[in-house]
N, C-alpha and C. Protein backbone atom coordinates (compact mmCIF):
# COMPACT_ATOMS: atom_id res chain seq x y z
N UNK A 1 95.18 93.15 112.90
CA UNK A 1 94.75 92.24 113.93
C UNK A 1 93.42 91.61 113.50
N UNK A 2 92.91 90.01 114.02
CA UNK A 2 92.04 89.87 113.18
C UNK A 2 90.84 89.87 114.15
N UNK A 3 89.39 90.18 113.75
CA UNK A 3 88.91 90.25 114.75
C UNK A 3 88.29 89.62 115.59
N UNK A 4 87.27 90.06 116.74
CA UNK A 4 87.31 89.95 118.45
C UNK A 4 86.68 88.11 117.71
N UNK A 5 86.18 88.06 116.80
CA UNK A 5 84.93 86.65 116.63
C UNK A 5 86.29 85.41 115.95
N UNK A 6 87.15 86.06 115.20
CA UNK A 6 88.06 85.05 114.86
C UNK A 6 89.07 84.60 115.95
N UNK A 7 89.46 85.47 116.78
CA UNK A 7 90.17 85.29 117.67
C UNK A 7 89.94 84.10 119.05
N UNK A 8 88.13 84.37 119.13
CA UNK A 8 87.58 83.62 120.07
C UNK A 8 87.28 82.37 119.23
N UNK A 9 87.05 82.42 118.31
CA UNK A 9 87.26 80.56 116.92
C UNK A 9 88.26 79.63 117.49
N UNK A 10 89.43 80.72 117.57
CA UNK A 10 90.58 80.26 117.57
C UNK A 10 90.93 79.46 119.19
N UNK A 11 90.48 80.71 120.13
CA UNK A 11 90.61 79.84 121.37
C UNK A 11 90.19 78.92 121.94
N UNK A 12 88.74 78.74 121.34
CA UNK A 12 87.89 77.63 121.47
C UNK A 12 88.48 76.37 120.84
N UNK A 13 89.48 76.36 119.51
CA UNK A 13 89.54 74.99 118.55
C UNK A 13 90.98 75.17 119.84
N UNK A 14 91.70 75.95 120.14
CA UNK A 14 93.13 75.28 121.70
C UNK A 14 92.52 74.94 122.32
N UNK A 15 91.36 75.31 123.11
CA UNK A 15 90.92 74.50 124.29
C UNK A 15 90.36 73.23 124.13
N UNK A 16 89.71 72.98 122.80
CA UNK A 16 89.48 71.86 122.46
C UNK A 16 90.59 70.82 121.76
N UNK A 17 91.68 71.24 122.09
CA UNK A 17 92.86 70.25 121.66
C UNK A 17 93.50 70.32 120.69
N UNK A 18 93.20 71.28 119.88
CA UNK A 18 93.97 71.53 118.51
C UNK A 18 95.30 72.32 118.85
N UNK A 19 96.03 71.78 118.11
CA UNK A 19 97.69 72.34 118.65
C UNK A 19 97.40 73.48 117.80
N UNK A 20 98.45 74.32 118.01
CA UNK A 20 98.40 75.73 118.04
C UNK A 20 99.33 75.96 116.36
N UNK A 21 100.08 75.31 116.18
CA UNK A 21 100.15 75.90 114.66
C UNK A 21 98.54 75.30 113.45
N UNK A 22 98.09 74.52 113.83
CA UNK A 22 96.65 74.12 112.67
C UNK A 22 95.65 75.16 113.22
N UNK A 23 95.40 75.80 114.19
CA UNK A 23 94.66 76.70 115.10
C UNK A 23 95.14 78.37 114.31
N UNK A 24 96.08 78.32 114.31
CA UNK A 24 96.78 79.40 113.01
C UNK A 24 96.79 79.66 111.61
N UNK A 25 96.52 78.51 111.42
CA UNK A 25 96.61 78.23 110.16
C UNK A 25 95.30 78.72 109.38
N UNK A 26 94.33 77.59 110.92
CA UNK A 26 92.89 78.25 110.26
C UNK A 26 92.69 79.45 110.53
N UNK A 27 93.12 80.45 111.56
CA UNK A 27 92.75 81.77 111.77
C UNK A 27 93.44 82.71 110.73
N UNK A 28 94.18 82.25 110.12
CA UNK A 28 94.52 82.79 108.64
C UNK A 28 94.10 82.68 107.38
N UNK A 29 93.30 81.59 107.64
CA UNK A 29 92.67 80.99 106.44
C UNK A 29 91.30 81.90 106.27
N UNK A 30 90.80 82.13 107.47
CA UNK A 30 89.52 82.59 107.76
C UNK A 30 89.52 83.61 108.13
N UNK A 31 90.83 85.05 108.00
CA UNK A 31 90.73 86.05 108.33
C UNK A 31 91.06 86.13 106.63
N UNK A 32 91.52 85.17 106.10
CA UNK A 32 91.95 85.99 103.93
C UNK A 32 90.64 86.03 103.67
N UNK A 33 89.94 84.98 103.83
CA UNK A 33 88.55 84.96 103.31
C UNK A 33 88.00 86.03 103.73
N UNK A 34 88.18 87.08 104.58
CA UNK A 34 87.35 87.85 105.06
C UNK A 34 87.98 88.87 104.13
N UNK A 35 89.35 88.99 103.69
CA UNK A 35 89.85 90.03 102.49
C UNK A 35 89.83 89.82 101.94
N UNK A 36 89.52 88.41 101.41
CA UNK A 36 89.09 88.54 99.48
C UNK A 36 88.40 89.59 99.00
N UNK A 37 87.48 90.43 99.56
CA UNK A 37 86.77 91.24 98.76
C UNK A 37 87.33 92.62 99.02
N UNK A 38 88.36 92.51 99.44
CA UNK A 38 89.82 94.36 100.02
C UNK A 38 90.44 94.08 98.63
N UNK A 39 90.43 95.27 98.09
CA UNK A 39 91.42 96.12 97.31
C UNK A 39 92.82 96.61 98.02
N UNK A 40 92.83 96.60 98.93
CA UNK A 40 93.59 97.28 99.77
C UNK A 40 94.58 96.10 100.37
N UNK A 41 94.05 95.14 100.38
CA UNK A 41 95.37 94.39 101.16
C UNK A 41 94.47 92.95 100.58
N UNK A 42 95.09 92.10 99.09
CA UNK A 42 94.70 91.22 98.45
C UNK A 42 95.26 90.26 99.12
N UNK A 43 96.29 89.88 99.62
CA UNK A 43 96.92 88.50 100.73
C UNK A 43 97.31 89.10 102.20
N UNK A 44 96.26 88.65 103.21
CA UNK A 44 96.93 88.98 104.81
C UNK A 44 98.20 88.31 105.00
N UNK A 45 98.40 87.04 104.85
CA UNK A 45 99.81 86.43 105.74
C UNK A 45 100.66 87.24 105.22
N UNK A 46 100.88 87.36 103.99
CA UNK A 46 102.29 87.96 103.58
C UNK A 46 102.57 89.76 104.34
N UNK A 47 101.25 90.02 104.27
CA UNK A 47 100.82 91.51 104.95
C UNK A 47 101.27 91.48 106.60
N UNK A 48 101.01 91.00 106.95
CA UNK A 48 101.14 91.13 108.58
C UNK A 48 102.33 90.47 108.91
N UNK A 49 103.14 89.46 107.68
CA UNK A 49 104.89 88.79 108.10
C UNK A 49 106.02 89.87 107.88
N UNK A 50 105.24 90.97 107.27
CA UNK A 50 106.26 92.01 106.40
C UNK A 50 107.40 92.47 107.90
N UNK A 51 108.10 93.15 107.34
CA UNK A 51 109.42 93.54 107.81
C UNK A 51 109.43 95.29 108.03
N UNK A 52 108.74 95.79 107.09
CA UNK A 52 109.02 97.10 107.35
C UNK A 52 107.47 97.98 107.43
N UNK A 53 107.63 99.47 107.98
CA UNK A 53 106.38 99.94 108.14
C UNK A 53 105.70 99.54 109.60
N UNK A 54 104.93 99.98 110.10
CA UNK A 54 104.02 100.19 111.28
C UNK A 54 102.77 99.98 111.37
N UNK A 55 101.90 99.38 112.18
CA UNK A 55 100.46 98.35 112.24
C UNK A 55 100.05 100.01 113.14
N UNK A 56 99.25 101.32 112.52
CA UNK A 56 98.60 102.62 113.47
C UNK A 56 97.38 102.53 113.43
N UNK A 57 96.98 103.44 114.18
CA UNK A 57 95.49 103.79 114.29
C UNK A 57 95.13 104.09 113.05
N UNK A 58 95.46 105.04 112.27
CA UNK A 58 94.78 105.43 110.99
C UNK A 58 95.08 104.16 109.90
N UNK A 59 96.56 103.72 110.30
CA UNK A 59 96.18 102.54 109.21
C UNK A 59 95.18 101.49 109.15
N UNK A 60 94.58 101.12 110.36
CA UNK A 60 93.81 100.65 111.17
C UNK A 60 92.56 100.91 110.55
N UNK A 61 91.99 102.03 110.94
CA UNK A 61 91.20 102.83 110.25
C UNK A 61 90.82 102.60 108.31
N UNK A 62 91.94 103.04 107.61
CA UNK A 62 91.99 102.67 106.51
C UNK A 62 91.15 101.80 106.14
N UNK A 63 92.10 100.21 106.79
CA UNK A 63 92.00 98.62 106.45
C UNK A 63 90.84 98.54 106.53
N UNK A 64 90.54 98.82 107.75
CA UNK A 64 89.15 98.58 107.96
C UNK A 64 87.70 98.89 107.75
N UNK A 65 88.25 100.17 107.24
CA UNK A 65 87.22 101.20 106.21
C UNK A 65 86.23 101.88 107.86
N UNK A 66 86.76 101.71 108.88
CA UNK A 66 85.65 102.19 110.04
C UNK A 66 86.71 103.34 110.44
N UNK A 67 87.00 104.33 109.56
CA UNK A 67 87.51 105.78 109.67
C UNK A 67 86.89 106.96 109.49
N UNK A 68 87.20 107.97 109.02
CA UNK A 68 86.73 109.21 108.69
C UNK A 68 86.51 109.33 106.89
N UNK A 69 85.83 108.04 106.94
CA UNK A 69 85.24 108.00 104.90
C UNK A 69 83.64 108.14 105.36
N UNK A 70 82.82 108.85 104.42
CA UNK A 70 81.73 109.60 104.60
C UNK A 70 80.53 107.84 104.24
N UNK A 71 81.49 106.59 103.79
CA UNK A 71 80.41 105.42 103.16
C UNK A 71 80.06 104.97 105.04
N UNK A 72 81.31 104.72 105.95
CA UNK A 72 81.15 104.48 107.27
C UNK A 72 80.30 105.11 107.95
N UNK A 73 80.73 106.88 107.86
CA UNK A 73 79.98 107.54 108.81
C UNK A 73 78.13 107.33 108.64
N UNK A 74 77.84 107.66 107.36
CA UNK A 74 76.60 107.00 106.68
C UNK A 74 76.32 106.05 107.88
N UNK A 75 76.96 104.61 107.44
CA UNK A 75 76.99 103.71 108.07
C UNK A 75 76.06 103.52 109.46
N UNK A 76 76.58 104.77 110.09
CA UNK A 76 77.07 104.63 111.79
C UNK A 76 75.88 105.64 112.11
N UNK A 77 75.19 106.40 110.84
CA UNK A 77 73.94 107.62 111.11
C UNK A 77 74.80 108.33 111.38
N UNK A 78 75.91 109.17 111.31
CA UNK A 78 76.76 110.33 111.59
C UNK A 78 76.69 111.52 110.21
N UNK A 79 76.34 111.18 108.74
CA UNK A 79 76.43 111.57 107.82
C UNK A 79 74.68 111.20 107.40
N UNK A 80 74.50 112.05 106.41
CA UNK A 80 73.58 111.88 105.95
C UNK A 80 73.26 110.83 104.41
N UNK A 81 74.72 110.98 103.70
CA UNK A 81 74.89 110.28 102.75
C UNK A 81 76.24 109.67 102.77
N UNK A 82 76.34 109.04 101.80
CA UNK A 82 78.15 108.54 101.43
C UNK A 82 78.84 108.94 100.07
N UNK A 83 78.50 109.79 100.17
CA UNK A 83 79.25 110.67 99.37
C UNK A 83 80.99 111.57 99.94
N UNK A 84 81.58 111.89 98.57
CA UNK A 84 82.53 111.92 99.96
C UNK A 84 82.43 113.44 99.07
N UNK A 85 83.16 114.29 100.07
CA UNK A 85 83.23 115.66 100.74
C UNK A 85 83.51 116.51 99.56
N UNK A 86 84.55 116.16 98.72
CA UNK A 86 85.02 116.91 97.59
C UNK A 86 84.46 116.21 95.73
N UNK A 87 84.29 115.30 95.86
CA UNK A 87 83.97 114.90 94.41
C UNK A 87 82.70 114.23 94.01
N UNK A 88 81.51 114.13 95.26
CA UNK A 88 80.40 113.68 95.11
C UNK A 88 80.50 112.01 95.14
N UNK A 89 81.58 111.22 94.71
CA UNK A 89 81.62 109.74 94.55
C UNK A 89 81.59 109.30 96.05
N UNK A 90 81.27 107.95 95.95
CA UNK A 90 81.02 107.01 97.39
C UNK A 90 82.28 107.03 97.61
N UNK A 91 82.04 107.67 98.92
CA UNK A 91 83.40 107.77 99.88
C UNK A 91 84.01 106.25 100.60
N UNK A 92 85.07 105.87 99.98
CA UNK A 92 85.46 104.53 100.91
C UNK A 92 87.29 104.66 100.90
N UNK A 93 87.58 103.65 101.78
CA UNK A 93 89.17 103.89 101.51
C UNK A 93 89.70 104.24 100.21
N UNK A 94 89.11 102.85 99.65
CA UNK A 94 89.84 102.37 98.07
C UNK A 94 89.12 104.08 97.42
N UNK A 95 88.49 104.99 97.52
CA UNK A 95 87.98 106.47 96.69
C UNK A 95 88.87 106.66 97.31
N UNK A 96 89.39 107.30 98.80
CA UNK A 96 89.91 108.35 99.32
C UNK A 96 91.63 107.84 98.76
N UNK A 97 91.81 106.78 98.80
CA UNK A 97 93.03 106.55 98.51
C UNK A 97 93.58 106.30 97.04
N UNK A 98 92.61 105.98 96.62
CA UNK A 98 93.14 105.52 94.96
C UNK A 98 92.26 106.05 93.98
N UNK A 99 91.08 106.65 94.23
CA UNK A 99 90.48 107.72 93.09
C UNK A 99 90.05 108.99 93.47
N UNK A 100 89.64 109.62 94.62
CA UNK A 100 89.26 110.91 94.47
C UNK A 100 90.51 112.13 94.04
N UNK A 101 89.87 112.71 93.07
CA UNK A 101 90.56 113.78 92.77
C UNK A 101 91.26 114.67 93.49
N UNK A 102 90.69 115.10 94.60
CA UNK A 102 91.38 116.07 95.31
C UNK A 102 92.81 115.65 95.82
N UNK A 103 92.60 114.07 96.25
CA UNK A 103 94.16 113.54 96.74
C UNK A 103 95.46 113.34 95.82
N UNK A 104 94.68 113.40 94.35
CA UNK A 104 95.72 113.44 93.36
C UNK A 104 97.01 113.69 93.36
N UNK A 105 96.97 114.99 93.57
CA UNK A 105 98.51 115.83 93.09
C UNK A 105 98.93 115.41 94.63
N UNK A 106 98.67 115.20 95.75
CA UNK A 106 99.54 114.51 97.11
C UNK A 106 99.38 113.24 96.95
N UNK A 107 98.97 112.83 96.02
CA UNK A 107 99.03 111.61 95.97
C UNK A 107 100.95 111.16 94.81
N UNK A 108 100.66 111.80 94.36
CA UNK A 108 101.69 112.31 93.37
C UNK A 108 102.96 112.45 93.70
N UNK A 109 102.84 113.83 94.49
CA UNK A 109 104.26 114.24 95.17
C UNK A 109 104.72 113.22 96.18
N UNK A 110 103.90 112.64 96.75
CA UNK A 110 104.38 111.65 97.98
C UNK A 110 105.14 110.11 97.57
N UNK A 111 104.24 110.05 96.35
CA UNK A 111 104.63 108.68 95.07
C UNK A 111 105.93 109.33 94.79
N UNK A 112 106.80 110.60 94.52
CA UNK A 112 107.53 110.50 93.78
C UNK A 112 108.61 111.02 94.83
N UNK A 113 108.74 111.42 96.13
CA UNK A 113 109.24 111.18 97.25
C UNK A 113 109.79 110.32 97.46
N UNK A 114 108.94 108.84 97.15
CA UNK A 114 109.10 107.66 97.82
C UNK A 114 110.00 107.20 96.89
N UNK A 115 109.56 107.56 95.14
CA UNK A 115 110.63 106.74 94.40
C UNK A 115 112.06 107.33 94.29
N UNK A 116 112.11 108.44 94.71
CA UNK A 116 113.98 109.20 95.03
C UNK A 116 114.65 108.33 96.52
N UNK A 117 113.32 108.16 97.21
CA UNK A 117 114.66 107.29 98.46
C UNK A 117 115.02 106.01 98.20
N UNK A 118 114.25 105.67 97.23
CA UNK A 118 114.84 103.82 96.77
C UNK A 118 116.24 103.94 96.29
């Protein structure tokens, strides 16, 4: 979902007369720009047109990096550093999901789960 400041962009350029597919267009335009710099999800439109899978709280979380990663809590004064819990490296999605060590081997078994049901 994109957020509370793009959304209100958006209602402001309908009330001011802009038909509603160019009003889309730009709220897509200007929610990629906001993921150009995600590892995690390199094109929104194609991301949010998809067909399969579920929009959750933790995925939510993830995307947004405002979860249970130690760079946020930092963030928020909840942690003292951003370090994350098991390997000393800056805790962020893209660590917890695609480099810390500890997630490895479940990172693994779950990868190779996925490639027996194809």
């Amino acid at each position: 979902m994109p957020s509370i400041e793009l959304l209100a962009r958006t209602r402001c350029e309908r009330q001011r007369g802009v038909n509603k597919l160019t009003a889309m267009a730009r709220l897509l335009e200007k929610w990629q720009e906001k993921w150009e710099s995600s590892s995690l999800i390199p094109e929104i439109a194609s991301w949010i047109s998809r067909k399969h899978g579920e929009k959750t709280f933790h995925l939510s979380q993830a995307l947004s990096g405002h979860g249970f990663f130690s760079k946020y809590l930092h963030f928020i004064a909840r942690k003292e550093d951003d370090k994350c819990w098991y390997c000393e490296e800056d805790d962020s999605p893209e660590h917890k999901f695609f480099g810390c060590s500890r997630w490895a081997t479940m990172k693994q078994i779950s990868e190779k789960c996925w490639n027996r049901r194809r």
